[in-house]
N, C-alpha and C. Protein backbone atom coordinates (compact mmCIF):
# COMPACT_ATOMS: atom_id res chain seq x y z
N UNK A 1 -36.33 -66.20 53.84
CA UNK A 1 -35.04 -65.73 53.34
C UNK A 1 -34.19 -66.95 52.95
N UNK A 2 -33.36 -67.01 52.09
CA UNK A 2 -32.98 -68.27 51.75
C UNK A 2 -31.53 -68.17 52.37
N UNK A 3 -30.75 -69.38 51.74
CA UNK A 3 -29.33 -69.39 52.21
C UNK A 3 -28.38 -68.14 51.88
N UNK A 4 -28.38 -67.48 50.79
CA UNK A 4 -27.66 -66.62 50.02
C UNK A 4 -27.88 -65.06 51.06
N UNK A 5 -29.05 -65.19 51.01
CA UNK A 5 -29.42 -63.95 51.85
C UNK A 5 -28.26 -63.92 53.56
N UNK A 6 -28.57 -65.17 53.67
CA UNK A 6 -28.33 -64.99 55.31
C UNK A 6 -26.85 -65.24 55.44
N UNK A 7 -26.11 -66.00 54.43
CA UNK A 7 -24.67 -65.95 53.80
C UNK A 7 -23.87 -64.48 53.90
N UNK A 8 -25.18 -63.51 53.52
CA UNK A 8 -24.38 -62.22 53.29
C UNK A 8 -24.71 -61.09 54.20
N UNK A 9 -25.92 -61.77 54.91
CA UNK A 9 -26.06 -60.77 56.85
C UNK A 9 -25.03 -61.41 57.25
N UNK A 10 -24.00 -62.70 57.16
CA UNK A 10 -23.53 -63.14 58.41
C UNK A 10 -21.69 -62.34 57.71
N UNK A 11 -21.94 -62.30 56.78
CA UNK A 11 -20.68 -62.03 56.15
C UNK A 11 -20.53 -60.16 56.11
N UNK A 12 -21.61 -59.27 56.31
CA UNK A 12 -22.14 -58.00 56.85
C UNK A 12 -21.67 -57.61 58.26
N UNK A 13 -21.88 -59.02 59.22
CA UNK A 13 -21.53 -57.91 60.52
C UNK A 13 -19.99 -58.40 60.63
N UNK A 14 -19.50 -57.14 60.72
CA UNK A 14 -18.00 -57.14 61.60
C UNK A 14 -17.88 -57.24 62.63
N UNK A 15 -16.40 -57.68 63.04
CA UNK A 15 -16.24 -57.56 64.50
C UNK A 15 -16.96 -56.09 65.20
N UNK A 16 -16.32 -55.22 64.37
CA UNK A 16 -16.62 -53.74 64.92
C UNK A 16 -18.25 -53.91 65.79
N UNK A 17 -19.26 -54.86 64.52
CA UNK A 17 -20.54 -54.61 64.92
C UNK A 17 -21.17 -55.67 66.14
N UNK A 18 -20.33 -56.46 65.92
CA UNK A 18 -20.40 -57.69 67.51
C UNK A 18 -20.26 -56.76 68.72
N UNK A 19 -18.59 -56.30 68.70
CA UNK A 19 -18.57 -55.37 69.78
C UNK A 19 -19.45 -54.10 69.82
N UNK A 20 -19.92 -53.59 69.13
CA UNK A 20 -21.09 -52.32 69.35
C UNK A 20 -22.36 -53.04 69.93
N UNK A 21 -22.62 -53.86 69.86
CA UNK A 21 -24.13 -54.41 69.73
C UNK A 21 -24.46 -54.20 71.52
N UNK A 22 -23.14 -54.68 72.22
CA UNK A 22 -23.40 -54.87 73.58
C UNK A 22 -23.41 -53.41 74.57
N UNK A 23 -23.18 -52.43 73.20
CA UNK A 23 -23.16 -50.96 73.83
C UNK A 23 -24.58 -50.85 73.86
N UNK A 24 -25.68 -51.34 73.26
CA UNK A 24 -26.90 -50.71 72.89
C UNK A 24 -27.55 -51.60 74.48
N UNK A 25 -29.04 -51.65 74.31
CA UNK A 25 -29.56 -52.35 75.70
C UNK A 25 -29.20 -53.91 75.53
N UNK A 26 -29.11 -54.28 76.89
CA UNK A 26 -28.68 -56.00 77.01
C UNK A 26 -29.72 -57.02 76.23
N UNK A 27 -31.02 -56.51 76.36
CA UNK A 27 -32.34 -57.39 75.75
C UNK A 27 -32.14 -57.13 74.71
N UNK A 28 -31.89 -55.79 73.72
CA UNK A 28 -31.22 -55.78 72.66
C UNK A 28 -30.27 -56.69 72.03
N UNK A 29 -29.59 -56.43 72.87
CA UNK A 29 -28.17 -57.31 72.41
C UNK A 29 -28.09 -59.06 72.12
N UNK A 30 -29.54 -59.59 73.58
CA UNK A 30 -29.12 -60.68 73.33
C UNK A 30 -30.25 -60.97 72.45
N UNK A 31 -31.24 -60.45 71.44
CA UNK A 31 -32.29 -60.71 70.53
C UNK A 31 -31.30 -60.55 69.78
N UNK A 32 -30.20 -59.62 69.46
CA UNK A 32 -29.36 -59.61 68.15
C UNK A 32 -28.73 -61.18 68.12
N UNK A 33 -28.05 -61.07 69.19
CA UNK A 33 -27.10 -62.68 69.41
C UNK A 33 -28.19 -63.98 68.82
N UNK A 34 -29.31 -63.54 69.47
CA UNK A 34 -30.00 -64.70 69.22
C UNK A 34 -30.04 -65.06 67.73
N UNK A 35 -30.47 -63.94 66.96
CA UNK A 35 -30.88 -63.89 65.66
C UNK A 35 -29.94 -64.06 64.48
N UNK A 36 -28.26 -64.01 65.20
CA UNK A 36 -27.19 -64.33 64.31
C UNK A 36 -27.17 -65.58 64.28
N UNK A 37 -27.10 -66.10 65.74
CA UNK A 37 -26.94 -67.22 65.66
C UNK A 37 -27.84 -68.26 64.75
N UNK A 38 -29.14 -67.86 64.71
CA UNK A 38 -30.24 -68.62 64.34
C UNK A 38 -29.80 -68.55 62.71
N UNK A 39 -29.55 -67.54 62.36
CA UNK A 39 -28.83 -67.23 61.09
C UNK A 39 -27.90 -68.35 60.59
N UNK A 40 -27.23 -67.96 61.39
CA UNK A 40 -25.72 -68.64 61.34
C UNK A 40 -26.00 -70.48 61.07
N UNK A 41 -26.98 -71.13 61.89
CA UNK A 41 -27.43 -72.25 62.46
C UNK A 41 -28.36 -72.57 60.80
N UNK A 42 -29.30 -71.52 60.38
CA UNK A 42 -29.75 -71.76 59.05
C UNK A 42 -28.81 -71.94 57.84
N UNK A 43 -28.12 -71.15 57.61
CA UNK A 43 -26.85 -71.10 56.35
C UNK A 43 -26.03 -72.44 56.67
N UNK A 44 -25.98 -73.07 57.66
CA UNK A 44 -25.33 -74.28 57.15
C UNK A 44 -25.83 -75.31 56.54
């Protein structure tokens, strides 16, 4: 996935969806965290 792509997952989740994420299961939640971040950590 290149920069552009992951520019516009990181620019996709809202607050709304940060705070929902931790409603779903915790191992859930922290594979999501993980995967923004890793995101987040690529696009720069």
């Amino acid at each position: 996935m290149n920069r552009t792509n992951y520019l516009r997952l990181i620019l996709s989740i809202t607050p709304g969806d940060i705070y929902r994420i931790p409603c779903s299961s915790e191992r859930e939640y922290k594979s999501n965290r993980m995967l923004f971040y890793r995101a987040l950590a690529q696009a720069k």
